[in-house]
PDB file of N, CA and C in Angstrom:
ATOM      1  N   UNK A   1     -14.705   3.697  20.766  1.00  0.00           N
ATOM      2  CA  UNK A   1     -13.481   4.055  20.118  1.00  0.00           C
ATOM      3  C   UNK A   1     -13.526   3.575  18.673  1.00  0.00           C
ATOM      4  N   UNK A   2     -12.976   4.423  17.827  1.00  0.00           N
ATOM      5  CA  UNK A   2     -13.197   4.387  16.369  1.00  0.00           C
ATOM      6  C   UNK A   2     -11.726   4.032  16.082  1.00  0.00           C
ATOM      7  N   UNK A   3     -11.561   2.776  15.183  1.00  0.00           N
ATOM      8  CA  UNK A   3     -10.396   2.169  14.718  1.00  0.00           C
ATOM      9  C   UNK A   3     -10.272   1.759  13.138  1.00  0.00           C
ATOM     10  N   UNK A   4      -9.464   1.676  12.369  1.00  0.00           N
ATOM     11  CA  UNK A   4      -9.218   1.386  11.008  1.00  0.00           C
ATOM     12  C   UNK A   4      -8.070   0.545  10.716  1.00  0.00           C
ATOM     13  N   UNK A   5      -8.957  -0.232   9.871  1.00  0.00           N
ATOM     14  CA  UNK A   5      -7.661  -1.303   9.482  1.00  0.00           C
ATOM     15  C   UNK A   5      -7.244  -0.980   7.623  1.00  0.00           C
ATOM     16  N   UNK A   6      -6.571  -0.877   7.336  1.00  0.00           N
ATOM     17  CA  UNK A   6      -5.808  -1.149   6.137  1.00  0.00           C
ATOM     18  C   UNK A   6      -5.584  -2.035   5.712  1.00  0.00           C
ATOM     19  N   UNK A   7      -5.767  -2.442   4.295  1.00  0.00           N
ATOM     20  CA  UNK A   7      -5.254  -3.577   3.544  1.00  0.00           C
ATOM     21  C   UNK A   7      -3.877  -3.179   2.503  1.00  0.00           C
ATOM     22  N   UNK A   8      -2.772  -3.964   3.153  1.00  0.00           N
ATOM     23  CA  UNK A   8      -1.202  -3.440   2.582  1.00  0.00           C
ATOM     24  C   UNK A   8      -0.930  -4.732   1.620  1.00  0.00           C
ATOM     25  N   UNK A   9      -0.041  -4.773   1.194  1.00  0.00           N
ATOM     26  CA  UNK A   9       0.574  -5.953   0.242  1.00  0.00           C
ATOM     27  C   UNK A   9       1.951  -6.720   0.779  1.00  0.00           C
ATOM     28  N   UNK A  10       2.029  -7.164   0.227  1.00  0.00           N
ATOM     29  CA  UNK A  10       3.125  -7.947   1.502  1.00  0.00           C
ATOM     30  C   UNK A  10       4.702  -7.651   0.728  1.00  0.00           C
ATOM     31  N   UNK A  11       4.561  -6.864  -0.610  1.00  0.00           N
ATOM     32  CA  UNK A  11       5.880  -6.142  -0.226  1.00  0.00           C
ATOM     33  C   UNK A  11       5.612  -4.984   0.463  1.00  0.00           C
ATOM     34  N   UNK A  12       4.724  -4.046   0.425  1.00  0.00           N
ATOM     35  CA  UNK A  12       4.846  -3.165   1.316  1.00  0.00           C
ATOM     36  C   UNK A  12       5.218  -3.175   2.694  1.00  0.00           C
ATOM     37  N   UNK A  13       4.925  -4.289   2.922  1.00  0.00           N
ATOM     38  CA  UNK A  13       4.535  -5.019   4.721  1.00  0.00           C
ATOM     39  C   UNK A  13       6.364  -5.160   4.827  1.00  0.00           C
ATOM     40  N   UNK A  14       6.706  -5.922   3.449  1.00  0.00           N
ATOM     41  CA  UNK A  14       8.049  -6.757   3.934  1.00  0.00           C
ATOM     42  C   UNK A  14       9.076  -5.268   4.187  1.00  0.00           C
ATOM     43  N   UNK A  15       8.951  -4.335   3.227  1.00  0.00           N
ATOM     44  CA  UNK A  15       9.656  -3.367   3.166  1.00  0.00           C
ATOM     45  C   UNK A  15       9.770  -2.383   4.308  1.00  0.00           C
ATOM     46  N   UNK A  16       8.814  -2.222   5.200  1.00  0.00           N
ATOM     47  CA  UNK A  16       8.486  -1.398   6.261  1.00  0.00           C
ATOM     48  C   UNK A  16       9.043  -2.344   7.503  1.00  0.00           C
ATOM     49  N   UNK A  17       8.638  -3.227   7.317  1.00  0.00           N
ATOM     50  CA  UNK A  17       9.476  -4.405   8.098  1.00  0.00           C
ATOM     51  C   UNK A  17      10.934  -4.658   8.161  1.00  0.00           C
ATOM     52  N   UNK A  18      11.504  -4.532   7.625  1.00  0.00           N
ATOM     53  CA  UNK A  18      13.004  -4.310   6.913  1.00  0.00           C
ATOM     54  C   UNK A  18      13.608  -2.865   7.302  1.00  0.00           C
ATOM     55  N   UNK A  19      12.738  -1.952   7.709  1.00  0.00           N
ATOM     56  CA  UNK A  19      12.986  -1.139   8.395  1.00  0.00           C
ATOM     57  C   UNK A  19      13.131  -0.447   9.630  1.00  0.00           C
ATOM     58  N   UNK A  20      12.888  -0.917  10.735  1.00  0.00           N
ATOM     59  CA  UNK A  20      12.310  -1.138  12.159  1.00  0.00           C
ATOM     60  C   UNK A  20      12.783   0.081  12.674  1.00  0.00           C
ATOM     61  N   UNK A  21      13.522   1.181  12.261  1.00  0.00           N
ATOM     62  CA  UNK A  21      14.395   2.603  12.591  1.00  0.00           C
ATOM     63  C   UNK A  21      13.119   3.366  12.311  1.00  0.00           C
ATOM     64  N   UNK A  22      12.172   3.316  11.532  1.00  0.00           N
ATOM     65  CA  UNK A  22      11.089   4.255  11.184  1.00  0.00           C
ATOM     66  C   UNK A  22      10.170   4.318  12.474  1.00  0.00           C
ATOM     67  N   UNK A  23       9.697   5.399  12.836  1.00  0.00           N
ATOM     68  CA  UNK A  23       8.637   6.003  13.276  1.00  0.00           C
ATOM     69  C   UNK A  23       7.893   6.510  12.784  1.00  0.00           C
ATOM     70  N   UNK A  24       7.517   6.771  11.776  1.00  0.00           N
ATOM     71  CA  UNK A  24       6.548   7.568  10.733  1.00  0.00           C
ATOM     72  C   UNK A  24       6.333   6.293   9.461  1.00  0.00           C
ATOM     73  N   UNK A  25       4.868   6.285   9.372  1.00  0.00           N
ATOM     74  CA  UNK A  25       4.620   5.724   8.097  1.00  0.00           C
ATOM     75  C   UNK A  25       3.843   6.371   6.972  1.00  0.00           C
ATOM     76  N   UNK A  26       3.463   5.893   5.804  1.00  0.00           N
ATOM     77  CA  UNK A  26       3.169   6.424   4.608  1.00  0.00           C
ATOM     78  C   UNK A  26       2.197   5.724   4.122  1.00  0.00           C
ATOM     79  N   UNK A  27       0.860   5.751   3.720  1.00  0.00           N
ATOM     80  CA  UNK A  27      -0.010   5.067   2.868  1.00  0.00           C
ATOM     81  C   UNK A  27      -0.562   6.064   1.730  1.00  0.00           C
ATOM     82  N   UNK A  28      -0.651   5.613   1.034  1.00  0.00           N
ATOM     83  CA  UNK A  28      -1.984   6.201  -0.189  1.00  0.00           C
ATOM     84  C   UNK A  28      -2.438   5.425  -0.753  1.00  0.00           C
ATOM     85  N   UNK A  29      -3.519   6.181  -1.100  1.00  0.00           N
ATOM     86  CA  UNK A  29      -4.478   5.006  -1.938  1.00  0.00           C
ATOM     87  C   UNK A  29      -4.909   5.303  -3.666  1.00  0.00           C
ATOM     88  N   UNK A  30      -4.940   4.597  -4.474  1.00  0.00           N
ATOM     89  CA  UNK A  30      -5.012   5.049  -6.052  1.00  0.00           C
ATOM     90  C   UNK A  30      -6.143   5.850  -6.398  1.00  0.00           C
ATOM     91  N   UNK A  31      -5.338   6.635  -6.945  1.00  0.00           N
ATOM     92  CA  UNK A  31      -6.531   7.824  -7.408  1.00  0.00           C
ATOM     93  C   UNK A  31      -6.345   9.019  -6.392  1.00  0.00           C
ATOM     94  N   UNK A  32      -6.448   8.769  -5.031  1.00  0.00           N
ATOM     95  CA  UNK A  32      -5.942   9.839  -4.297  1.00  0.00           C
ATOM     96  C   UNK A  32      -7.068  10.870  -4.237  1.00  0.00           C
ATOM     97  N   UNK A  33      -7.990  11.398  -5.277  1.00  0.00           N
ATOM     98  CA  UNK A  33      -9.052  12.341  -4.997  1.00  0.00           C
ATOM     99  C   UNK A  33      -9.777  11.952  -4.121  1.00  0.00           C
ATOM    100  N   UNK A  34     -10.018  11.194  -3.019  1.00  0.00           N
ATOM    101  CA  UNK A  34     -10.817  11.018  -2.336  1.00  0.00           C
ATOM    102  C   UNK A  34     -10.371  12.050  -1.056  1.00  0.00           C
ATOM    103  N   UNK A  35     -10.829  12.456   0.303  1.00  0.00           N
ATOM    104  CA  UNK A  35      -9.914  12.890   1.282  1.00  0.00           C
ATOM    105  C   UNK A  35     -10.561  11.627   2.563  1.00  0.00           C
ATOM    106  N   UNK A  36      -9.334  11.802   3.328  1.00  0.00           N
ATOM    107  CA  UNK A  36      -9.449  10.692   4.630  1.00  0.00           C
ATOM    108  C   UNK A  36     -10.074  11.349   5.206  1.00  0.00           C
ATOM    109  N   UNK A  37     -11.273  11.483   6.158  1.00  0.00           N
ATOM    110  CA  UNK A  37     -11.938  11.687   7.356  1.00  0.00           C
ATOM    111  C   UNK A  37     -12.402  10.792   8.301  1.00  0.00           C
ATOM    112  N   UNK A  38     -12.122   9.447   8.108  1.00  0.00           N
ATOM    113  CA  UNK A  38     -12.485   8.361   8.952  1.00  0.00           C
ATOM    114  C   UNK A  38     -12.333   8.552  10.398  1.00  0.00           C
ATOM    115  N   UNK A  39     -10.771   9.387  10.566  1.00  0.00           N
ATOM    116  CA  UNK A  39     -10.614   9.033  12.142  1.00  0.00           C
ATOM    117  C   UNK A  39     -10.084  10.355  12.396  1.00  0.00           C
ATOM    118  N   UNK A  40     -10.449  10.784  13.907  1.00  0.00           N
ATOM    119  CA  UNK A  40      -9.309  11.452  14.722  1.00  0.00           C
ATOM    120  C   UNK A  40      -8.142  11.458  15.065  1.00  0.00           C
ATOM    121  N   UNK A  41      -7.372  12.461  15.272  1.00  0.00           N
ATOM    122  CA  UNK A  41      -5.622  12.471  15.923  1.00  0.00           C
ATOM    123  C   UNK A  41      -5.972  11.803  16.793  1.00  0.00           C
ATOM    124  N   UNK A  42      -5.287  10.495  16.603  1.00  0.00           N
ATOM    125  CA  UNK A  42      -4.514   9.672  18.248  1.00  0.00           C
ATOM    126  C   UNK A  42      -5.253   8.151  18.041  1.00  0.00           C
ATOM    127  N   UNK A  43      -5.937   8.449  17.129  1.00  0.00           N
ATOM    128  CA  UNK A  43      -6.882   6.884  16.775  1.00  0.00           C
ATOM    129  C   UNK A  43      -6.187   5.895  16.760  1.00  0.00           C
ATOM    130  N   UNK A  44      -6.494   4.982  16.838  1.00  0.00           N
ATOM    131  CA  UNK A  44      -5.726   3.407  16.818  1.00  0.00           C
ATOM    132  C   UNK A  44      -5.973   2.801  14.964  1.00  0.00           C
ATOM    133  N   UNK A  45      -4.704   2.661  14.491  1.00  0.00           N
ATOM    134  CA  UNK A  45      -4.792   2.274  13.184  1.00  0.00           C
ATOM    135  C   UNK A  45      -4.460   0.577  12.889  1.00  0.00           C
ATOM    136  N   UNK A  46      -4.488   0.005  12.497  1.00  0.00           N
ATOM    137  CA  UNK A  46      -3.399  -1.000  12.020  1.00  0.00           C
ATOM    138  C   UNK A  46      -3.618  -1.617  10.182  1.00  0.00           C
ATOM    139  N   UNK A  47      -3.270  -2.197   9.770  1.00  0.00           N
ATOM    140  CA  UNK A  47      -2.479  -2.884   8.889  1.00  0.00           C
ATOM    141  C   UNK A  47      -2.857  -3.984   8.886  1.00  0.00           C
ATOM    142  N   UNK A  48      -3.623  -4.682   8.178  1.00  0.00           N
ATOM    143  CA  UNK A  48      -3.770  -5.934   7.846  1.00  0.00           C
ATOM    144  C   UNK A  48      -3.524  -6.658   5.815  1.00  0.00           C
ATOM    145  N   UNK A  49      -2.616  -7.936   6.542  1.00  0.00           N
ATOM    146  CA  UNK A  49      -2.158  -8.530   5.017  1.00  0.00           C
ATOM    147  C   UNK A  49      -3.307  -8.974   4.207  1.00  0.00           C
ATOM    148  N   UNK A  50      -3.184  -8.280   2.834  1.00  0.00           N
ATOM    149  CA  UNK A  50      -4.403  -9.089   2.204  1.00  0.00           C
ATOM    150  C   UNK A  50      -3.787 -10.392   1.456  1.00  0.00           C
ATOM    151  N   UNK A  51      -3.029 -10.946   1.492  1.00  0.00           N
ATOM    152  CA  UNK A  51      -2.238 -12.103   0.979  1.00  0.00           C
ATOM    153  C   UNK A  51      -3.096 -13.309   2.205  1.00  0.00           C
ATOM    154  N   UNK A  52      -2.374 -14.541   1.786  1.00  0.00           N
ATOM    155  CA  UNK A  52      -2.797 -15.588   2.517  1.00  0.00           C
ATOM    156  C   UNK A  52      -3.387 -15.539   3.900  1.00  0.00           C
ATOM    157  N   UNK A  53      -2.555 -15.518   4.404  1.00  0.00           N
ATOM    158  CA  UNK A  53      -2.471 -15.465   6.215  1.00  0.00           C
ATOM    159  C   UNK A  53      -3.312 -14.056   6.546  1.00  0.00           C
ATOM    160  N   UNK A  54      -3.795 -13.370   5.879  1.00  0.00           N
ATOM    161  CA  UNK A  54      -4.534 -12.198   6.502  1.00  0.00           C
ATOM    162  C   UNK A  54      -4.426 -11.932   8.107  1.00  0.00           C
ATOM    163  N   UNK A  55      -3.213 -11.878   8.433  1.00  0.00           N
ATOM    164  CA  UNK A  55      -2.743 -10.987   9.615  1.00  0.00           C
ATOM    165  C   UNK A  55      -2.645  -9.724   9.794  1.00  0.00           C
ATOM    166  N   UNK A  56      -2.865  -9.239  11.203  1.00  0.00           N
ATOM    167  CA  UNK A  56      -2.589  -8.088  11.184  1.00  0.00           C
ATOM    168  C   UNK A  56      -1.265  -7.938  11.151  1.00  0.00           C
ATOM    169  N   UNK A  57      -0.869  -6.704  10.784  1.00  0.00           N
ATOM    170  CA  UNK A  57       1.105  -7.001  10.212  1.00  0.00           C
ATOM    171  C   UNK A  57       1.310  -5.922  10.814  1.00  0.00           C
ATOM    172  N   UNK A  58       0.474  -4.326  11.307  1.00  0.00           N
ATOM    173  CA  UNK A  58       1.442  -3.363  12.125  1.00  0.00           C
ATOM    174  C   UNK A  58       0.043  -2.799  12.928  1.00  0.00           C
ATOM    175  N   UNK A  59       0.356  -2.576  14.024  1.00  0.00           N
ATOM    176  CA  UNK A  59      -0.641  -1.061  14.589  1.00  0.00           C
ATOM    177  C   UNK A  59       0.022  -0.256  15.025  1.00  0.00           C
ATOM    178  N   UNK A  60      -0.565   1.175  14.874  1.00  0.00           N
ATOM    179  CA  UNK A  60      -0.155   2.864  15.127  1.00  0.00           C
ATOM    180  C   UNK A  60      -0.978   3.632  15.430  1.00  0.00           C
ATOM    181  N   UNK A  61      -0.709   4.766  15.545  1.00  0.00           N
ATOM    182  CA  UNK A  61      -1.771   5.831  15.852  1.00  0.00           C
ATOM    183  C   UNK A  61      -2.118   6.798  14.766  1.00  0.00           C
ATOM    184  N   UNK A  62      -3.233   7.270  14.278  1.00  0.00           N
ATOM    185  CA  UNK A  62      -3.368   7.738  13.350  1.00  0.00           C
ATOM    186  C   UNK A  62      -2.539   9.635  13.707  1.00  0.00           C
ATOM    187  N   UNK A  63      -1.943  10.714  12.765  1.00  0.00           N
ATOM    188  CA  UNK A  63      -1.571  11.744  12.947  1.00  0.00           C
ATOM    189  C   UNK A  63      -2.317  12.681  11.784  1.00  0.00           C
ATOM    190  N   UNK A  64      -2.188  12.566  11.071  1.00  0.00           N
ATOM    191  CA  UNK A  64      -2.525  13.448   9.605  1.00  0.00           C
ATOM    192  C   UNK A  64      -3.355  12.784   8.334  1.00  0.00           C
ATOM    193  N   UNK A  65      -3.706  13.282   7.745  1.00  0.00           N
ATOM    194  CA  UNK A  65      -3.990  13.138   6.659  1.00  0.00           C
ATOM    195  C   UNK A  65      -4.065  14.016   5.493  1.00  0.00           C
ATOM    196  N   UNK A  66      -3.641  14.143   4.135  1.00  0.00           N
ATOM    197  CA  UNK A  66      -3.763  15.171   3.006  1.00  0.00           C
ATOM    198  C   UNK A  66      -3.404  14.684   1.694  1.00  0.00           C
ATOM    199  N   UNK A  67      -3.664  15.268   0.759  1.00  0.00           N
ATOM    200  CA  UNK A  67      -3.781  14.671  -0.447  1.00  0.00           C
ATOM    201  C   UNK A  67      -2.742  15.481  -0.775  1.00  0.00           C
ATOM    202  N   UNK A  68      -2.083  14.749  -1.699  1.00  0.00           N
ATOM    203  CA  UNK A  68      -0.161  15.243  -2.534  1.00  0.00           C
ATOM    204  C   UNK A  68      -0.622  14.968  -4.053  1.00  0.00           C
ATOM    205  N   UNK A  69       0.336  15.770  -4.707  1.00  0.00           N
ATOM    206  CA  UNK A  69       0.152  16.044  -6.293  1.00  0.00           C
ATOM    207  C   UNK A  69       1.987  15.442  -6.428  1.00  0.00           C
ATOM    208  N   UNK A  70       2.182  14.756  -7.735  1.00  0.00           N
ATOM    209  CA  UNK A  70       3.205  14.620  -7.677  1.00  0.00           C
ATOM    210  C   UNK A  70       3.769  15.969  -7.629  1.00  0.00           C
ATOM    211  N   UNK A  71       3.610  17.110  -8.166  1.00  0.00           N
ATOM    212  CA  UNK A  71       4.310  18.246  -7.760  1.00  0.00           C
ATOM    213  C   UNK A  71       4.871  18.761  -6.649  1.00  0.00           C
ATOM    214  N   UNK A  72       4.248  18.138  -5.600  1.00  0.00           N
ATOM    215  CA  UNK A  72       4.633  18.300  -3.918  1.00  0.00           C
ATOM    216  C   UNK A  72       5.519  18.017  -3.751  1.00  0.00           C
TER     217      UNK A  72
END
């Protein structure tokens, strides 16, 4: 089984956290021209803090991936 971890920031972490009503999350990464192919629908994702404590801070399942223009 193929899994991916993320490195978030810990306002991102705190902010998503602060939210606990969400079912859907959001990442991108700078620059954005790259495309995701790492994983399959249904993959196991999670979230790890790159701050001190380097915890894992969420896991999910992976759904989609696509690249957005601010025009989108």
């Amino acid at each position: 089984m193929k899994a991916w971890v993320g490195i978030t920031d810990s306002d991102w972490y705190r902010f998503l956290r602060d939210r606990r009503h969400l079912d859907e999350v959001h990442f991108w990464q700078p620059g954005g021209g790259r495309q995701f192919r790492t994983l399959r629908v249904g993959a196991v994702t999670s979230m790890k803090a790159r701050w001190e404590s380097a915890a894992v801070t969420g896991i999910g399942f992976y759904a989609t991936a696509r690249s957005v223009t601010r025009d989108d």
